[in-house]
Protein backbone atom coordinates (compact mmCIF):
# COMPACT_ATOMS: atom_id res chain seq x y z
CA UNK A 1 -49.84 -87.36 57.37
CA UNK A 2 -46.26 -85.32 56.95
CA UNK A 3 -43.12 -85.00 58.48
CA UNK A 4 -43.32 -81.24 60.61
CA UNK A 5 -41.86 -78.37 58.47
CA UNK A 6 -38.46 -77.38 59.91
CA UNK A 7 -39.05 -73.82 61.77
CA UNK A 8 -37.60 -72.16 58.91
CA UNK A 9 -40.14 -73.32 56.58
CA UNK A 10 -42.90 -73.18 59.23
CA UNK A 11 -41.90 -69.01 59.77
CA UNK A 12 -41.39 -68.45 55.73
CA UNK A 13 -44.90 -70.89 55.29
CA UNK A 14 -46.73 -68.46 57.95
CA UNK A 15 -44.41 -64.87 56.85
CA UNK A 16 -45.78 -65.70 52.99
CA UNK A 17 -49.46 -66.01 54.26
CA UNK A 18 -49.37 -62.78 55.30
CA UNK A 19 -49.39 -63.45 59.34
CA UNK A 20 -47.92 -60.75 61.57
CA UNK A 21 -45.42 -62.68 63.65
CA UNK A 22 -43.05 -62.04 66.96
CA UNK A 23 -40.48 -64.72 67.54
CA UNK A 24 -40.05 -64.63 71.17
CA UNK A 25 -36.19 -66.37 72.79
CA UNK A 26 -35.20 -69.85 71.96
CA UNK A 27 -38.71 -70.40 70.63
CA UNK A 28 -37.30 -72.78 67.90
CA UNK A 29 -35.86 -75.22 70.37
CA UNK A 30 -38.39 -74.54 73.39
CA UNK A 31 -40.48 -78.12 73.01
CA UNK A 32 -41.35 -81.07 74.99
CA UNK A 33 -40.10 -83.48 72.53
CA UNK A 34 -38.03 -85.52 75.43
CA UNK A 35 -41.61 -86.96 76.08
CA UNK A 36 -42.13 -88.46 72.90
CA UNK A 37 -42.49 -88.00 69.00
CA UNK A 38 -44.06 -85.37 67.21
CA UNK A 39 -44.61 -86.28 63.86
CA UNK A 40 -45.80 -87.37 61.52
CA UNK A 41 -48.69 -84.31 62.04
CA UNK A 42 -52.04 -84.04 60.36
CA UNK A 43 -53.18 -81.01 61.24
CA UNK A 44 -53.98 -77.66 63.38
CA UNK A 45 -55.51 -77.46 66.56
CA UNK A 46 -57.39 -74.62 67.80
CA UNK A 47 -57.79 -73.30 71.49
CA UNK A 48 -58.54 -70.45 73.64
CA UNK A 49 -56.81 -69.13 76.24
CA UNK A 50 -59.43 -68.59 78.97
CA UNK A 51 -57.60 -66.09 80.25
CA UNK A 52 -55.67 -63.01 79.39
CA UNK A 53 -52.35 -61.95 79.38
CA UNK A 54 -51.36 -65.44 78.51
CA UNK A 55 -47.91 -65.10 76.72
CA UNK A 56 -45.66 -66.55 79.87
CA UNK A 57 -48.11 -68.94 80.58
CA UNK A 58 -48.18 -70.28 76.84
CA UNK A 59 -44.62 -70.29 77.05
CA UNK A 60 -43.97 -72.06 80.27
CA UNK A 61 -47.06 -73.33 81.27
CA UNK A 62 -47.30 -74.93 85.34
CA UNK A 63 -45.87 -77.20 87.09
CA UNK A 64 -48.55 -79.38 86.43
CA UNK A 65 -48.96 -78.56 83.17
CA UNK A 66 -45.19 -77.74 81.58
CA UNK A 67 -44.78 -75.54 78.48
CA UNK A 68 -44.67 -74.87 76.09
CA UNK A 69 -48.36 -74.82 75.93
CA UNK A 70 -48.88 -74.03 72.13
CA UNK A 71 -46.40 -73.37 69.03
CA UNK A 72 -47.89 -69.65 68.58
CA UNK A 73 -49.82 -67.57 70.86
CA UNK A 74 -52.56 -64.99 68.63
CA UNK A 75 -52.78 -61.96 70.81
CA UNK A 76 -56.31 -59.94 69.78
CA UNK A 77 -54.40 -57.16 67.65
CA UNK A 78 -53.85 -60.23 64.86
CA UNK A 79 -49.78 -60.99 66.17
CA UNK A 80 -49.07 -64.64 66.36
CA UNK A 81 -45.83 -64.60 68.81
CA UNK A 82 -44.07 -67.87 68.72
CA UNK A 83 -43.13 -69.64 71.70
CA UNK A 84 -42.37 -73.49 71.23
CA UNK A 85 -41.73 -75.38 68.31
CA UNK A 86 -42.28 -79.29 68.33
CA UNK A 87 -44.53 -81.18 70.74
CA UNK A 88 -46.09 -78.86 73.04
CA UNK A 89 -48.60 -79.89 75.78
CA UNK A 90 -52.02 -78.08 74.04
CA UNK A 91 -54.28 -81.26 72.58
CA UNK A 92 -53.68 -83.87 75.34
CA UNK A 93 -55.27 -87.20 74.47
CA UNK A 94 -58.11 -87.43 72.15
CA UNK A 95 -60.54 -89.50 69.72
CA UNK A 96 -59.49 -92.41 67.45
CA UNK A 97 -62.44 -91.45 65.50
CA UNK A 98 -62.01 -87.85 65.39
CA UNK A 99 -58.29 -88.46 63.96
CA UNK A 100 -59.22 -90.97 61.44
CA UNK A 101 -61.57 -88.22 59.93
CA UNK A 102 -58.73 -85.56 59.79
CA UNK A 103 -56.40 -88.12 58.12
CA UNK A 104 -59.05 -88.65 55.58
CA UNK A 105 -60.16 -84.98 55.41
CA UNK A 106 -63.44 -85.61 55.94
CA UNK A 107 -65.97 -83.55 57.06
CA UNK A 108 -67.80 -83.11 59.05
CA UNK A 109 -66.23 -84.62 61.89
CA UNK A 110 -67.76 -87.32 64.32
CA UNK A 111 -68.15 -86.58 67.96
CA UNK A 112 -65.46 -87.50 69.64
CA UNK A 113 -65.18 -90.75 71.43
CA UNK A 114 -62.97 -92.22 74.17
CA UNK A 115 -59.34 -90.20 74.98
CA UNK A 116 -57.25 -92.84 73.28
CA UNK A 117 -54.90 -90.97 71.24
CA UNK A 118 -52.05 -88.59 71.94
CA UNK A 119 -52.78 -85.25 70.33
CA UNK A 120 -49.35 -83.29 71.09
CA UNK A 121 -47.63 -85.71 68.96
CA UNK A 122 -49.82 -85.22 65.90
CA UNK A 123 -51.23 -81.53 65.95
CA UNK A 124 -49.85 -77.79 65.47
CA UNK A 125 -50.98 -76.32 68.27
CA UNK A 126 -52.03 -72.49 68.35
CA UNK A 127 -53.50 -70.53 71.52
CA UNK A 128 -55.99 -67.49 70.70
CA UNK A 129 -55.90 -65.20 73.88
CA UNK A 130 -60.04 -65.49 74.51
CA UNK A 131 -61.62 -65.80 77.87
CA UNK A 132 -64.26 -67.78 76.47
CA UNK A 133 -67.08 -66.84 78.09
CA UNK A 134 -69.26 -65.59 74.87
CA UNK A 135 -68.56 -61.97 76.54
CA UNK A 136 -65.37 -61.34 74.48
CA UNK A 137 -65.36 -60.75 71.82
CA UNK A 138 -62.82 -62.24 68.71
CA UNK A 139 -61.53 -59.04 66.82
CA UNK A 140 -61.70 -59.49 63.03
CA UNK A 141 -57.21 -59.49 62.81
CA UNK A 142 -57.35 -61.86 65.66
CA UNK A 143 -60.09 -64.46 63.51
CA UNK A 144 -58.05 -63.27 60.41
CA UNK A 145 -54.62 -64.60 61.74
CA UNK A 146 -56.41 -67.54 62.63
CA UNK A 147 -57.62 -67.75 58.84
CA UNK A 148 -54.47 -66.72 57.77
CA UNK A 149 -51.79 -69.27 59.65
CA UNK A 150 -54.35 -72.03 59.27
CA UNK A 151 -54.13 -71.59 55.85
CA UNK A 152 -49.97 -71.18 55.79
CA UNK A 153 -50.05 -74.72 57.14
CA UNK A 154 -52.68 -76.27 55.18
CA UNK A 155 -50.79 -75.02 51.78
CA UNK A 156 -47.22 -76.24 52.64
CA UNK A 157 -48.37 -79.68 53.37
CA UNK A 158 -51.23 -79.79 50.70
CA UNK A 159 -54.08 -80.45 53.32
CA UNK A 160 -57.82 -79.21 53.01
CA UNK A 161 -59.00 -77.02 55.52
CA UNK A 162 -60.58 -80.09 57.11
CA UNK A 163 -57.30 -80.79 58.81
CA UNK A 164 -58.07 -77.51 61.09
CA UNK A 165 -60.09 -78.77 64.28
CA UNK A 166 -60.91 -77.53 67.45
CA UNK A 167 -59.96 -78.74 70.90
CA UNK A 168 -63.37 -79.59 71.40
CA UNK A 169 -64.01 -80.88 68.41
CA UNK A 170 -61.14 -83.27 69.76
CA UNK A 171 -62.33 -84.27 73.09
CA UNK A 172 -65.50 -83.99 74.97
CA UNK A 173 -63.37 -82.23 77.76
CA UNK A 174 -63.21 -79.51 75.97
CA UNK A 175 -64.59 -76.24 75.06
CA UNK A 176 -62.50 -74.54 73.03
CA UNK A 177 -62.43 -72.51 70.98
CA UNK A 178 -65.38 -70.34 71.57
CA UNK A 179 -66.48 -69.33 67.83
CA UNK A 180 -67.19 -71.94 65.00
CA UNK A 181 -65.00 -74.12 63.80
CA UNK A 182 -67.18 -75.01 60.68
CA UNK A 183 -66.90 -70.92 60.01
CA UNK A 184 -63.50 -70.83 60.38
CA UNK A 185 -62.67 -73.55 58.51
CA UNK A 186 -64.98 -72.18 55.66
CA UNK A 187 -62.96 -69.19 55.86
CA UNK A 188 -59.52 -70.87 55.55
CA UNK A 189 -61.27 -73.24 52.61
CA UNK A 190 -62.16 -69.80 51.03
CA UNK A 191 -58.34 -68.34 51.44
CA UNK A 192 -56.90 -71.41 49.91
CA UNK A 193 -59.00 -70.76 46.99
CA UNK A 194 -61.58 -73.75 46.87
CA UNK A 195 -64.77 -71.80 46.89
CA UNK A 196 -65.96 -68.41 48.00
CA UNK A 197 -67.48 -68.14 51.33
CA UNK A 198 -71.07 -69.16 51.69
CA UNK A 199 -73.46 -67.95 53.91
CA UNK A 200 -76.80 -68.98 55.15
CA UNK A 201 -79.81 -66.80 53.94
CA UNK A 202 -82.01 -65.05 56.03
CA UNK A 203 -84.68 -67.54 56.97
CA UNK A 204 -87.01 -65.12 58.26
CA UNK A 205 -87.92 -63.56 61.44
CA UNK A 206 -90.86 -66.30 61.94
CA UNK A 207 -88.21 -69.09 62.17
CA UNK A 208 -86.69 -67.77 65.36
CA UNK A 209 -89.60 -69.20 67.56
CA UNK A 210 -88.90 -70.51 71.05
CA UNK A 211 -87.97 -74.60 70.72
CA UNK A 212 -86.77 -74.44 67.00
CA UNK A 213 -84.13 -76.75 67.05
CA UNK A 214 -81.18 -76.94 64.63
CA UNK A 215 -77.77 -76.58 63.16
CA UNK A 216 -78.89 -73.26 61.73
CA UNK A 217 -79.41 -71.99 65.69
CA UNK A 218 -75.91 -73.28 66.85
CA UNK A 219 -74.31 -71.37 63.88
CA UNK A 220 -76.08 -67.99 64.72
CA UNK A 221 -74.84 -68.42 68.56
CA UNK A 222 -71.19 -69.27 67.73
CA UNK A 223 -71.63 -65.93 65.52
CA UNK A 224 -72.66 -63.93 68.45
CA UNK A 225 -69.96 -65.39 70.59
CA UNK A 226 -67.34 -64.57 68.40
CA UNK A 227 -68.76 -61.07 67.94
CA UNK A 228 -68.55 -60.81 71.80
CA UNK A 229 -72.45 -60.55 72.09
CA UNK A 230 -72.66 -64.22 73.89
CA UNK A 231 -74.76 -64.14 76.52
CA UNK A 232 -74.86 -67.86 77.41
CA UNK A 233 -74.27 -69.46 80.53
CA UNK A 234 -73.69 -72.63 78.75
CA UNK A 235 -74.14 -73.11 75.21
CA UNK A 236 -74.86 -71.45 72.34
CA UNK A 237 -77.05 -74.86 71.35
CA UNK A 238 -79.00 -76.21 69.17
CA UNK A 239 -82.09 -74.74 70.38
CA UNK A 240 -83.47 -71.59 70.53
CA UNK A 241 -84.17 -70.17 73.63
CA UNK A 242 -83.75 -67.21 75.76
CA UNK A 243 -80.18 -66.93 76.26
CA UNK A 244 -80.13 -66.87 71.98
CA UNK A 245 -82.58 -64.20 72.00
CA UNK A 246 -80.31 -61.59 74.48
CA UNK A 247 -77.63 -62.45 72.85
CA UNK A 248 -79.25 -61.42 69.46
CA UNK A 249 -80.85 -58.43 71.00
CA UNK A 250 -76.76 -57.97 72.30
CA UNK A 251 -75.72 -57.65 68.66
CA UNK A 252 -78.76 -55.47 67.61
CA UNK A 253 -77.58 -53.23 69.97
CA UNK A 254 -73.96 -53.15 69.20
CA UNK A 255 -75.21 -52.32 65.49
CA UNK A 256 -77.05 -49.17 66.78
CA UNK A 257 -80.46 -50.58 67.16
CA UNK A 258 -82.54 -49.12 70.20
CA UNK A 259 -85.89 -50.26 72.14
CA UNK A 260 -88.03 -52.23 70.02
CA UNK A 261 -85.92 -52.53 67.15
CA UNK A 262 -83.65 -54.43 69.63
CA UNK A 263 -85.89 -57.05 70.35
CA UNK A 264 -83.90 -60.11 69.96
CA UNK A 265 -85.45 -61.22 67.01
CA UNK A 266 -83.41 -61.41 63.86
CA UNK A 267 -84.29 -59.60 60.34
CA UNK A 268 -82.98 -58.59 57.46
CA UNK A 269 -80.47 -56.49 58.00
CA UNK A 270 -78.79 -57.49 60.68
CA UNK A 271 -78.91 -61.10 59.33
CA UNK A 272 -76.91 -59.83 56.49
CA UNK A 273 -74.25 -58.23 58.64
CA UNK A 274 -73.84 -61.16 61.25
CA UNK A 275 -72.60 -63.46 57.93
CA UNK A 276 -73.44 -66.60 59.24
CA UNK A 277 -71.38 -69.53 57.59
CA UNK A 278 -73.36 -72.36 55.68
CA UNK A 279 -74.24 -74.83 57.95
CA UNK A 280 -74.23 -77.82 55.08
């Protein structure tokens, strides 16, 4: 746990990690602390937008839903523009369980339980404008700003990277974000200089039969989301099925492949370029 930075050391924390930021007006006092506490924090929290053009909604939210929505807003060309600073309504109420494990920084997390804890009063909160649909796709400044402020946060206040969780990974009424947390927090992990990224080796193409069932097959579709080749109508899930193999096909397409070559079924070489995270 920690006391919040002030915003001064929250903009220098964020401005030294290299992260591309645009204060927006009275963003430093902009909060719904009047509600209740924030602090002490333990962590980040991740979401997507679901939308687009999202910047006056993440800064005054509706009337059901007050802002600000978030702290920071990442737009897809990598700029985190600030909007709130304090408690912000973006985590909601969440699991006892899932907070005990972020206290502890331990990974990896368990599902999450009843809604029993207020998350606005113990999270940063950070928007990424996404719709979420596995159709659009996370640019590589937009997941690096991610990395990056993550990271910023995690340094001033001496956390691991497994105090960086995902709304979902918070609440099962939840989604969000759309790419892998387990990937992103290896990436921020890897930034803070614990270990260089790891990921999975090809397993072959005769793995990828209809029905295998694993962590391995989540990973790959939360790759393909985040690349914007999603085509899941719910999912990507443990087991792999048609949606995984257009989605695959999707990506083998976007790499240049044509006709057969662009059969769904992943090899060697487009394996390597997908980089999919370590699932253990």
């Amino acid at each position: 746990m920690a006391t919040p930075l002030s915003a001064d050391a929250f903009v220098r924390a964020l401005r030294d990690e290299g992260v591309a930021l645009r204060e927006h007006a009275d963003w430093r006092t902009h909060n719904r602390n009047h509600k209740g506490p924030w602090g002490p924090v333990h962590g980040v929290m991740l979401h997507h937008t679901a939308g687009t053009d999202s910047l006056r909604l993440c800064r005054d939210g509706t009337a059901a839903l007050p802002g600000p929505l978030c702290v920071g807003l990442v737009t897809k060309d990598g700029t985190v523009h600030l909007v709130g600073y304090g408690r912000t309504n973006h985590a909601g109420a969440g699991s006892t369980a899932v907070l005990a494990a972020v206290r502890a920084e331990r990974t990896p997390l368990p599902a999450p339980g009843p809604d029993a804890v207020d998350g606005n009063s113990c999270f940063y909160g950070f928007e990424i404008e996404n719709l979420g649909t596995g159709r659009d796709p996370y640019p590589p400044a937009q997941l690096a700003a991610v990395e990056r402020l993550s990271a910023a946060l995690c340094r001033a206040h001496g956390w691991s990277a497994a105090s960086v969780v995902g709304h979902r990974e918070w609440t099962r009424r939840k989604i969000d974000p759309s790419f892998s947390m387990p990937g992103m927090r290896t990436r921020v992990e890897a930034r803070l200089g614990l270990r260089p990224v790891p990921y999975e080796p090809f397993p072959g193409a005769a793995y990828f039969v209809p029905g295998r069932r694993g962590a391995l097959v989540t990973a790959v579709g939360e790759r393909l989301v985040a690349e914007g080749c999603g085509r899941y109508a719910v999912g990507p899930g443990p087991v792999w099925g048609e949606a995984d193999v257009r989605s695959y096909a999707a990506w083998q397409r976007k790499l240049g492949y044509t006709g057969a070559a662009a059969d769904g079924v992943p090899g060697r070489a487009s394996w390597d370029r997908l980089r999919v995270p370590r699932t253990s």
